[in-house]
C-alpha atoms as a PDB file:
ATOM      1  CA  UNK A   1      11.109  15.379 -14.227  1.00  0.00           C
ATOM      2  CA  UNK A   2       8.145  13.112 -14.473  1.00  0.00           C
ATOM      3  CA  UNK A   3       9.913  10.856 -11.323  1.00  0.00           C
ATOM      4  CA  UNK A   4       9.681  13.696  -9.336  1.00  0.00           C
ATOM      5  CA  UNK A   5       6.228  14.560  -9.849  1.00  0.00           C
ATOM      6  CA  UNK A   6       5.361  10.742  -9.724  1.00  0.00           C
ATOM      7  CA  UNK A   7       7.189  11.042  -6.283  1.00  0.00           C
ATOM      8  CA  UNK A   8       5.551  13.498  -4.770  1.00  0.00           C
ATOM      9  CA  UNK A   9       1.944  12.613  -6.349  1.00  0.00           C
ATOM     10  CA  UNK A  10       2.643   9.316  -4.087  1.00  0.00           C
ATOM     11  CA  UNK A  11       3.421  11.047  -1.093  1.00  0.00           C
ATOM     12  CA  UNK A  12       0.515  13.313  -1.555  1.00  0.00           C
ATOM     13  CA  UNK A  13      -1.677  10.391  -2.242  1.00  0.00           C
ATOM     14  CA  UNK A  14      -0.075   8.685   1.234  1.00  0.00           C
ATOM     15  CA  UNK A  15      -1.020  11.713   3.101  1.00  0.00           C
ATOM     16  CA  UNK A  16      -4.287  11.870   1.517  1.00  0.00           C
ATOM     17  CA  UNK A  17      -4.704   8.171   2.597  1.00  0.00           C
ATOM     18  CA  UNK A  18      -3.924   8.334   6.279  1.00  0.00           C
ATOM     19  CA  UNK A  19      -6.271  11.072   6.387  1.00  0.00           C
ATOM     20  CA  UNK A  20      -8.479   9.408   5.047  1.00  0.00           C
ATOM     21  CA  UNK A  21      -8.031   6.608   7.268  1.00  0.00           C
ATOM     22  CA  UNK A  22      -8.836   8.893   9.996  1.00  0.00           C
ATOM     23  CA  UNK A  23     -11.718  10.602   8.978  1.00  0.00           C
ATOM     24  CA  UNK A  24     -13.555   7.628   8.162  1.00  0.00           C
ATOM     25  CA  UNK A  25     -12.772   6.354  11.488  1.00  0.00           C
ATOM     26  CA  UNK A  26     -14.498  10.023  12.877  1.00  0.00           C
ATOM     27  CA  UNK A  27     -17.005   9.213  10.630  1.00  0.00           C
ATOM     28  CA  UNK A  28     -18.003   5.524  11.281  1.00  0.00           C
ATOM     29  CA  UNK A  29     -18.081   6.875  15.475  1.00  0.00           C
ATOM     30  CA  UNK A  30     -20.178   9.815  14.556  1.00  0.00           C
ATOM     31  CA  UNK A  31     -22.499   7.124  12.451  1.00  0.00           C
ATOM     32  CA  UNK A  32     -22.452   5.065  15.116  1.00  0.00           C
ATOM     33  CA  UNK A  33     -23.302   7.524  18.097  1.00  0.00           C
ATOM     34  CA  UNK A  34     -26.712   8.933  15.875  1.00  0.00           C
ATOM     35  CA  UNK A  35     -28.130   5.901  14.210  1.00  0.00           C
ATOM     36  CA  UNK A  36     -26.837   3.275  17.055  1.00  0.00           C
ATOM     37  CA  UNK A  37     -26.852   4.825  20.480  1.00  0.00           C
ATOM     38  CA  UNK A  38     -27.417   1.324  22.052  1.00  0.00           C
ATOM     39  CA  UNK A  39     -24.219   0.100  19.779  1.00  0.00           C
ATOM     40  CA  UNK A  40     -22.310   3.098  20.617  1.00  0.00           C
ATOM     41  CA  UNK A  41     -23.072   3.132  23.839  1.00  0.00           C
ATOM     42  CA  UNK A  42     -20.970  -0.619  24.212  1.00  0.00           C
ATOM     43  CA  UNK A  43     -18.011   0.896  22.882  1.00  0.00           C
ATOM     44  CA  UNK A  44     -18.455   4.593  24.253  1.00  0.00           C
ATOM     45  CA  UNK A  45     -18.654   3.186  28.417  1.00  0.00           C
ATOM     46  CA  UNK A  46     -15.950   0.478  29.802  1.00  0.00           C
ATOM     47  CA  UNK A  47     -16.912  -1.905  32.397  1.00  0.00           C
ATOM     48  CA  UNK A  48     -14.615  -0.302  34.476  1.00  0.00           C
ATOM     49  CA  UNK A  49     -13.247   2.905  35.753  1.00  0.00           C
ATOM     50  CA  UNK A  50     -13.979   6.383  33.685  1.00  0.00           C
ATOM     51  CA  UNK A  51     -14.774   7.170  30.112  1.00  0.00           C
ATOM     52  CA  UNK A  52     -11.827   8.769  28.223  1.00  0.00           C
ATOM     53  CA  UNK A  53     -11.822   9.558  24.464  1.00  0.00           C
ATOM     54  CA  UNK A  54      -8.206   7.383  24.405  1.00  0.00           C
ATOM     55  CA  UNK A  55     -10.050   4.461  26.100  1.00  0.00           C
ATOM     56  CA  UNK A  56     -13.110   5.115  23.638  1.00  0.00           C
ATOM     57  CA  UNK A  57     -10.654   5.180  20.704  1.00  0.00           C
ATOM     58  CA  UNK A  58      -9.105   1.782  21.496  1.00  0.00           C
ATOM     59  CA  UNK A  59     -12.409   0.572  22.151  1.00  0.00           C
ATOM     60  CA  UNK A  60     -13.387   1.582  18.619  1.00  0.00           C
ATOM     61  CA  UNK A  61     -10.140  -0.233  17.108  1.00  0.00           C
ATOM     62  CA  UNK A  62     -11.229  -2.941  18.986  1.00  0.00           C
ATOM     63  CA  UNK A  63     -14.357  -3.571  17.403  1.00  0.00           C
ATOM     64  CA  UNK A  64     -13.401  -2.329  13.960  1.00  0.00           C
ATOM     65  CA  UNK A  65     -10.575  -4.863  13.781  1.00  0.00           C
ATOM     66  CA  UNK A  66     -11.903  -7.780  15.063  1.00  0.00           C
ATOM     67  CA  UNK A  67     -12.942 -10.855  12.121  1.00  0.00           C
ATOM     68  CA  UNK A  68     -15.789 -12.051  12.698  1.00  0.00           C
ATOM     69  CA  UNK A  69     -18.709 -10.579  12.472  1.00  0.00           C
ATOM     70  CA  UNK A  70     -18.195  -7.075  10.910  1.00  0.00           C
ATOM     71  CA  UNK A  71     -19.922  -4.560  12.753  1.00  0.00           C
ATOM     72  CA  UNK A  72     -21.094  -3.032   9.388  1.00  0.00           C
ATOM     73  CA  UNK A  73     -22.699  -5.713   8.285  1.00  0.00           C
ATOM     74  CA  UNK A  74     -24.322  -6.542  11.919  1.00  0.00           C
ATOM     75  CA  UNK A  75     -25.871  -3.197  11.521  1.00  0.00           C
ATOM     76  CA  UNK A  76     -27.184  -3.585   7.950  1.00  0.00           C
ATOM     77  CA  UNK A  77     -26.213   0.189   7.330  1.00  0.00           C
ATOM     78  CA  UNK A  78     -24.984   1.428   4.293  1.00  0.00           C
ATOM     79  CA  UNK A  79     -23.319   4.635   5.375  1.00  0.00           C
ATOM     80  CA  UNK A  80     -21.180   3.100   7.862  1.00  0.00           C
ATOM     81  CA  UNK A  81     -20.283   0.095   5.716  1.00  0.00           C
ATOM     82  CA  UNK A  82     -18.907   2.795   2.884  1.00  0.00           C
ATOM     83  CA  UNK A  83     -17.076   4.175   5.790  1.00  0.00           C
ATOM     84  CA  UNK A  84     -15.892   0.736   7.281  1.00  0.00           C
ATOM     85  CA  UNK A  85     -14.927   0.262   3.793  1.00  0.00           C
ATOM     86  CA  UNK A  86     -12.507   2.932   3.268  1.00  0.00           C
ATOM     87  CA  UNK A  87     -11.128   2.694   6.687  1.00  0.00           C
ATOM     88  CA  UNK A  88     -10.347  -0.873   5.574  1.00  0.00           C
ATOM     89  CA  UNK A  89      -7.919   0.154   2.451  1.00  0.00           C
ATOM     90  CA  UNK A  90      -7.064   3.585   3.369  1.00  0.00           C
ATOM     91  CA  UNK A  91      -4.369   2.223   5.675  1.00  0.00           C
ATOM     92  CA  UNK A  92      -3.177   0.040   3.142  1.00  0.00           C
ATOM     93  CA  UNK A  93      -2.859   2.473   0.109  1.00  0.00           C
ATOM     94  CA  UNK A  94      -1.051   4.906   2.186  1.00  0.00           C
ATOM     95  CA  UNK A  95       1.606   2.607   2.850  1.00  0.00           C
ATOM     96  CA  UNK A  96       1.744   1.657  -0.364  1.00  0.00           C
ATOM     97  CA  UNK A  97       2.186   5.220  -1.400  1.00  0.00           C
ATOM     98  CA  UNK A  98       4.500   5.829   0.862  1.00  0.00           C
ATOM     99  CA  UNK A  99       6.564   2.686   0.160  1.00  0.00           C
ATOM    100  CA  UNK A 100       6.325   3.223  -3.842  1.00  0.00           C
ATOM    101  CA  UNK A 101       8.001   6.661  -3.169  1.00  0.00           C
ATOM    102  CA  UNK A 102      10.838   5.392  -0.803  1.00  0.00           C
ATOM    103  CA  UNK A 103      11.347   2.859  -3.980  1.00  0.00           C
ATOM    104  CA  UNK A 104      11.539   5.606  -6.831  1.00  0.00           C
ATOM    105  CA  UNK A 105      13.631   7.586  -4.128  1.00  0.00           C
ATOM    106  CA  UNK A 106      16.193   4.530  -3.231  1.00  0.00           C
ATOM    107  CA  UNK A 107      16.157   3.922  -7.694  1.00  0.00           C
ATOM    108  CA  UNK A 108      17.155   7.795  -8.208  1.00  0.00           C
ATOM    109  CA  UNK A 109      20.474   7.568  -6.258  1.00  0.00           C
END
């Protein structure tokens, strides 16, 4: 009994992770767009064609993802590098959730 609430505590705790993931990715943008309009306003407008909110996602990746430097730490602001932060590991804990529970699920049978 306590494999099956182990189980599903790690597939909560994925889910809770990848939303996670995506709301501090909401929240980074929306930190970005009031306390860096200039900053924003690179990733917000491509150099060519129209603005979409796809093309502004990938954008966004884009800039998260890349090495060197951070964009949190270009900014100096502590709200957005909390949020950089747990965009950084939610990814990674929710697959390791989700992984742990395909294990205990793949031991059961």
């Amino acid at each position: 009994m306590t494999l099956v609430a182990l189980y599903l505590a790690l597939l909560l705790g994925g889910v809770a992770c990848f939303v996670l993931y995506y709301l501090a990715q909401y929240r980074i943008a929306r930190l970005l767009r009031d306390r860096h309009p200039q900053q924003w306003k690179i990733i917000a407008e491509p150099e060519q064609g129209q603005a979409s909110a796809l093309r502004t996602w990938v954008r966004l990746q884009q800039v998260l993802r890349t090495a060197q430097p951070r964009l949190p730490e270009l900014l100096q602001d502590a709200a957005i590098t909390r949020w950089y932060r747990v965009w950084r590991v939610g990814l990674w804990l929710a697959w390791l959730c989700w992984f742990a529970a395909l294990f205990l699920q793949w031991r059961a049978r």
